[in-house]
Protein backbone atom coordinates (compact mmCIF):
# COMPACT_ATOMS: atom_id res chain seq x y z
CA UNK A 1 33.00 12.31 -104.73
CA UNK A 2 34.28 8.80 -106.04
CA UNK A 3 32.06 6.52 -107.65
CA UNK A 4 31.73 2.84 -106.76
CA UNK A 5 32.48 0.34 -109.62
CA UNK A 6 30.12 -2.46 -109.20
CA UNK A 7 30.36 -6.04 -110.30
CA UNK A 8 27.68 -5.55 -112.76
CA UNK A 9 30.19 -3.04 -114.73
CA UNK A 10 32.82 -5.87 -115.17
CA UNK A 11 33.43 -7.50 -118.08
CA UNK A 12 32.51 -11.04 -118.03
CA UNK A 13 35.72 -12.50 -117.66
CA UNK A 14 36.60 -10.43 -114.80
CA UNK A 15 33.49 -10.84 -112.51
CA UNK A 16 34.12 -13.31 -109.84
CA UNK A 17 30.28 -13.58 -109.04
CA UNK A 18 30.07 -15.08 -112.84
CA UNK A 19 33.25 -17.36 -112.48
CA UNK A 20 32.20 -19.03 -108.78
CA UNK A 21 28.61 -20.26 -110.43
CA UNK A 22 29.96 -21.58 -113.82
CA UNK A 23 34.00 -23.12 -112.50
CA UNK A 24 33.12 -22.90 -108.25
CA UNK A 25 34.49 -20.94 -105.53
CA UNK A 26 37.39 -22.73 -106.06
CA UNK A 27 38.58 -21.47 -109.21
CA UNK A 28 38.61 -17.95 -107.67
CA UNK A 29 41.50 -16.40 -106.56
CA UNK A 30 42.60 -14.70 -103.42
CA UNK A 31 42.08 -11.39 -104.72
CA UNK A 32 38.60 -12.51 -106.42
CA UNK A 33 37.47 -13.90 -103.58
CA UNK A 34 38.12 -11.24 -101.05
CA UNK A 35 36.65 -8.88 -104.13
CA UNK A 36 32.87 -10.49 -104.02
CA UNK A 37 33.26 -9.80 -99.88
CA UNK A 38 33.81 -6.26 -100.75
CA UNK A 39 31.90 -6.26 -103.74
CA UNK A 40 33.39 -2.59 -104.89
CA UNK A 41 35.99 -0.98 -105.28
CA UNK A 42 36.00 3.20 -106.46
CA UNK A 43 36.55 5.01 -109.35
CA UNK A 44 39.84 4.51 -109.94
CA UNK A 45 40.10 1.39 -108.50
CA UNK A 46 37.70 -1.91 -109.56
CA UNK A 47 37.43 -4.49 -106.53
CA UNK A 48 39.76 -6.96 -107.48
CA UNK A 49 42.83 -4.27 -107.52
CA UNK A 50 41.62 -3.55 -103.99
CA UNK A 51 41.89 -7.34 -102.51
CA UNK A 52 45.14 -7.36 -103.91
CA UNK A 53 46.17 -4.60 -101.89
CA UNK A 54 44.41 -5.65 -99.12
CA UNK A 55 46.48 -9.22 -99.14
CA UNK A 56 49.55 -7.10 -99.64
CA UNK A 57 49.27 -5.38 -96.16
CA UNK A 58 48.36 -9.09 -94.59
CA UNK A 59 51.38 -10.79 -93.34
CA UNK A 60 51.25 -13.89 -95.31
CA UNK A 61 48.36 -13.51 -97.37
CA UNK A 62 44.98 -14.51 -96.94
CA UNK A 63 46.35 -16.92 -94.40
CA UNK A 64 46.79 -14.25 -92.25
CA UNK A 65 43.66 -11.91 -92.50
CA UNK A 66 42.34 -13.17 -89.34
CA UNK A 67 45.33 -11.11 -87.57
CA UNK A 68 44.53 -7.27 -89.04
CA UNK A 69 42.10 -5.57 -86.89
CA UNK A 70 39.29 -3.30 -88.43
CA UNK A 71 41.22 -0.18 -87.85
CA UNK A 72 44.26 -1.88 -89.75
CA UNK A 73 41.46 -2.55 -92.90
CA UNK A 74 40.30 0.71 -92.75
CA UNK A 75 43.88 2.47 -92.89
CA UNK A 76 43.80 0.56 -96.06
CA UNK A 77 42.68 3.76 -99.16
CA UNK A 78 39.29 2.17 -100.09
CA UNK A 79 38.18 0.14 -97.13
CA UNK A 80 35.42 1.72 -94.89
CA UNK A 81 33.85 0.16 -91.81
CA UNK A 82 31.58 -1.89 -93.45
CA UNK A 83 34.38 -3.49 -95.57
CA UNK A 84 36.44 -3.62 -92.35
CA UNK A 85 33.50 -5.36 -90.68
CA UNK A 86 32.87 -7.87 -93.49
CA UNK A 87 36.34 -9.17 -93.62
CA UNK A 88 36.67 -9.33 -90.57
CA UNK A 89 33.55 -11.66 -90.17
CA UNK A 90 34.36 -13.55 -93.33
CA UNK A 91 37.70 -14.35 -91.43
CA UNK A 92 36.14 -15.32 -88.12
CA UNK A 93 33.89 -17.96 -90.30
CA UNK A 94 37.12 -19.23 -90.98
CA UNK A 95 38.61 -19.70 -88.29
CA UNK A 96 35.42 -20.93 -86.29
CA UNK A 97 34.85 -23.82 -89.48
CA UNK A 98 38.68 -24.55 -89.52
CA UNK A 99 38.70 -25.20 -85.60
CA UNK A 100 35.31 -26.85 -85.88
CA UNK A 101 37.37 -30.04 -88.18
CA UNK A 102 40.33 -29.69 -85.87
CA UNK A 103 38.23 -30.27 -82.58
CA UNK A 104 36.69 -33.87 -84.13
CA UNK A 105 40.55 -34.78 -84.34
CA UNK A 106 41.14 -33.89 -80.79
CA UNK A 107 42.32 -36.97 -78.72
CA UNK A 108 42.64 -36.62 -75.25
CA UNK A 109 44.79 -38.58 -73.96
CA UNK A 110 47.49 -37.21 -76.91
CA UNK A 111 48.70 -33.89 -75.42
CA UNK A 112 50.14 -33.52 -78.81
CA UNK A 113 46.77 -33.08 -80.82
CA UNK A 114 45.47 -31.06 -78.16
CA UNK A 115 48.65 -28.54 -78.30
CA UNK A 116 48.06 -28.43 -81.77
CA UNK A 117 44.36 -27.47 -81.65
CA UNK A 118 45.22 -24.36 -79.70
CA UNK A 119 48.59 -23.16 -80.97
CA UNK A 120 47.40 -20.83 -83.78
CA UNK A 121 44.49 -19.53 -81.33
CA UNK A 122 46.78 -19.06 -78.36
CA UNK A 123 50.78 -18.48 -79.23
CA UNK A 124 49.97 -15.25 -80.95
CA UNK A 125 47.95 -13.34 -77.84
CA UNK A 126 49.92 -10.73 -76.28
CA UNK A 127 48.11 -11.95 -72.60
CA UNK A 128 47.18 -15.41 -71.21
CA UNK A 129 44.26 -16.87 -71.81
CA UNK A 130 43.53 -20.13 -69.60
CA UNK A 131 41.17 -22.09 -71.89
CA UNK A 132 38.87 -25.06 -70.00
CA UNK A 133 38.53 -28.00 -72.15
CA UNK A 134 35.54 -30.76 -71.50
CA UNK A 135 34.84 -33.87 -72.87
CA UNK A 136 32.50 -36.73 -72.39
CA UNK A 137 32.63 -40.29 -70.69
CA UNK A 138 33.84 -41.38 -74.56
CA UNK A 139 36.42 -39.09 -74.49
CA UNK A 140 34.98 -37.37 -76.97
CA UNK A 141 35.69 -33.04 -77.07
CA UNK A 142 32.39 -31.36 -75.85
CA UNK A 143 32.97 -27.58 -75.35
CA UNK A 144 35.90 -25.01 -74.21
CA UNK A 145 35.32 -21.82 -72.55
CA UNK A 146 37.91 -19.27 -71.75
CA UNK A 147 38.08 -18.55 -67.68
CA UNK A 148 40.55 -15.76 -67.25
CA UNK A 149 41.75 -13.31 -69.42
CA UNK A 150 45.62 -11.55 -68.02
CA UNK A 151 47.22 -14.06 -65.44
CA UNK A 152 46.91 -17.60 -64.45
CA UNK A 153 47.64 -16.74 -60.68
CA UNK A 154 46.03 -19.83 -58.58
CA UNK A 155 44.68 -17.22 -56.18
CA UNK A 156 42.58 -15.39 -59.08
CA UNK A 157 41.40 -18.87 -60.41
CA UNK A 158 38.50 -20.47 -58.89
CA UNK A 159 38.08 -24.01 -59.06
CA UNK A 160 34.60 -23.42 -58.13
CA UNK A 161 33.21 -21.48 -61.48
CA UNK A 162 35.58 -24.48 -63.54
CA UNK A 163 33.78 -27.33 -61.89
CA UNK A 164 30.41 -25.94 -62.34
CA UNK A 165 31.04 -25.17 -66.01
CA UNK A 166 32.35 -29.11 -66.20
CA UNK A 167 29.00 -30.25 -64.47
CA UNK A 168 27.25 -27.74 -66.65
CA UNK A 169 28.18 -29.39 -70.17
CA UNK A 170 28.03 -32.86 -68.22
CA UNK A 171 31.74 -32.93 -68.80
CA UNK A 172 33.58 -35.98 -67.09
CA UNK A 173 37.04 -34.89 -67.72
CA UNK A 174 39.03 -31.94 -68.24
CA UNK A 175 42.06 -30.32 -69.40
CA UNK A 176 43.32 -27.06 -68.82
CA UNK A 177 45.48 -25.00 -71.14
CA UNK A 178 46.76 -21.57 -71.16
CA UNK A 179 49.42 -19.57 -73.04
CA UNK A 180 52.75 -17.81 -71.84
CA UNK A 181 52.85 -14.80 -74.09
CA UNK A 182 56.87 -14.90 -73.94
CA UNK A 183 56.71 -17.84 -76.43
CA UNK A 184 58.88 -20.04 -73.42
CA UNK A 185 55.93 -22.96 -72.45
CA UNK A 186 58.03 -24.66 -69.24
CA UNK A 187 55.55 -24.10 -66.47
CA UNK A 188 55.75 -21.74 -63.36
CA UNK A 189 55.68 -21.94 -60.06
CA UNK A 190 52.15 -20.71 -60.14
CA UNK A 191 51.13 -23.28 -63.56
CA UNK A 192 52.15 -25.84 -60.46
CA UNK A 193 49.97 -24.20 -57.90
CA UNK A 194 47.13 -24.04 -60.29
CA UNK A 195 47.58 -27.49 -62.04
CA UNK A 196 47.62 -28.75 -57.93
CA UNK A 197 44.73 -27.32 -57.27
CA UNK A 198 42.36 -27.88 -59.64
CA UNK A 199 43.80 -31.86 -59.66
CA UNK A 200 42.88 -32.01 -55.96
CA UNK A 201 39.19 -30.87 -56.61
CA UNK A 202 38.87 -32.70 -59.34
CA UNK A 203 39.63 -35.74 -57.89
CA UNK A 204 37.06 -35.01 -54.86
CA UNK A 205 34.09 -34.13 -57.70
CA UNK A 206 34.79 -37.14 -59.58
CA UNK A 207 35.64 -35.10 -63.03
CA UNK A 208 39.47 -35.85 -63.49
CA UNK A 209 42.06 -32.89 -64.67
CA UNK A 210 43.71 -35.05 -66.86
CA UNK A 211 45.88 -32.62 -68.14
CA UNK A 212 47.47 -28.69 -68.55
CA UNK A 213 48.95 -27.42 -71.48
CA UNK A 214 51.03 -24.59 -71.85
CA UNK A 215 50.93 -22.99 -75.41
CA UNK A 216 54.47 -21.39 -76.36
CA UNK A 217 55.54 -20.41 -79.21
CA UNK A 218 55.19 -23.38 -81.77
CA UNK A 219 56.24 -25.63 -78.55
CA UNK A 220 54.13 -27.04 -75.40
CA UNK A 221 54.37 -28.07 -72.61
CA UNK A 222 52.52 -31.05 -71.23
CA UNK A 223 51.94 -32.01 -67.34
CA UNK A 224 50.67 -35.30 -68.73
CA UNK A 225 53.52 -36.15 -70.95
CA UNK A 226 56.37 -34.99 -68.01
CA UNK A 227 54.48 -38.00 -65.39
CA UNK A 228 53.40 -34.75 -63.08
CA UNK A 229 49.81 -35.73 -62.79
């Protein structure tokens, strides 16, 4: 049965807990970071050696935690659920506080900012998601809310449950954007049909579509930008 090594049993100059409160958080590394998440490691094995393992499986570091799922952690030697679970949360604060700064920079009219808000969420999905974006009578971002989940077919889309959600948040415009999983953004025959659509009803509700994106792979494409709307 292995035995946990806890921070307590660290010397001074190796415990991260000691380090963040006298030189901040930001004097930690990586590793030391991802170490008081974990908080142990086993007994051959202190915490820090496991968070540099840990980054070693992660494609690009601690950049790219978000992207291993909990099974992935836990195939890691040392990494239960719980530490699966906690990284995975720690990650997701992240993420949710990154795109939190990135929304307040969000202008939209500029299909450009907007593209950029979603292309880490969206180019990496292996299905499309078709994302609804609101925002106020300032033009200010209020609230997005994934609709569909698997195709953007304009017969599985209903313009309906998108203009309630707008009326919902008190949105008065919106902006659609999706992803093409293939990495290729130019729109389909059925991005047309639904872009059509949901213009059309918009323009009867009085909450504009100003605009649908399509995510690719680090490129967009913009209905706006190519005059279609």
């Amino acid at each position: 049965m292995q035995k946990n090594i806890s921070m307590k049993e660290l010397p001074d100059s190796e415990k991260p807990y000691e380090r963040c409160l006298k030189d901040g958080a930001e004097s930690l590394t990586d590793a030391e970071l991802i170490a008081v998440v974990i908080r142990t490691g086993s007994r051959q094995e202190k915490a820090v050696a496991l968070a540099q393992r840990i980054l070693k499986v992660s494609p690009g570091g601690i950049l790219n935690l978000e992207y291993l799922t909990a099974k992935n952690l836990q195939n890691i030697h040392g990494i239960g659920k719980v530490k699966a679970v906690q990284l995975k949360c720690v990650a997701e604060i992240s993420k949710r506080i990154a795109a939190t700064r990135r929304a307040e920079s969000v202008i939209m009219q500029d299909a450009s900012t907007i593209a950029a808000y979603y292309m880490e969420r969206l180019r990496h999905k292996e299905q499309e998601h078709l994302i609804l974006a609101m925002y106020d009578s300032k033009c200010m971002f209020l609230k997005d809310i994934v609709l569909s989940v698997g195709t953007c077919n304009a017969s599985l889309i209903s313009p309906r449950e998108i203009f309630v959600k707008a009326l919902t948040y008190q949105a008065v415009y919106v902006v659609l954007v999706h992803n093409h999983p293939s990495g290729n953004p130019e729109a389909s025959r059925e991005d047309y049909a639904v872009t059509n659509r949901i213009k059309e009803c918009g323009k009867l509700l009085g909450v504009p579509l100003l605009d649908h994106i399509i995510i690719g792979d680090n490129r967009y494409f913009s209905f706006q930008e190519q005059d279609i709307l």
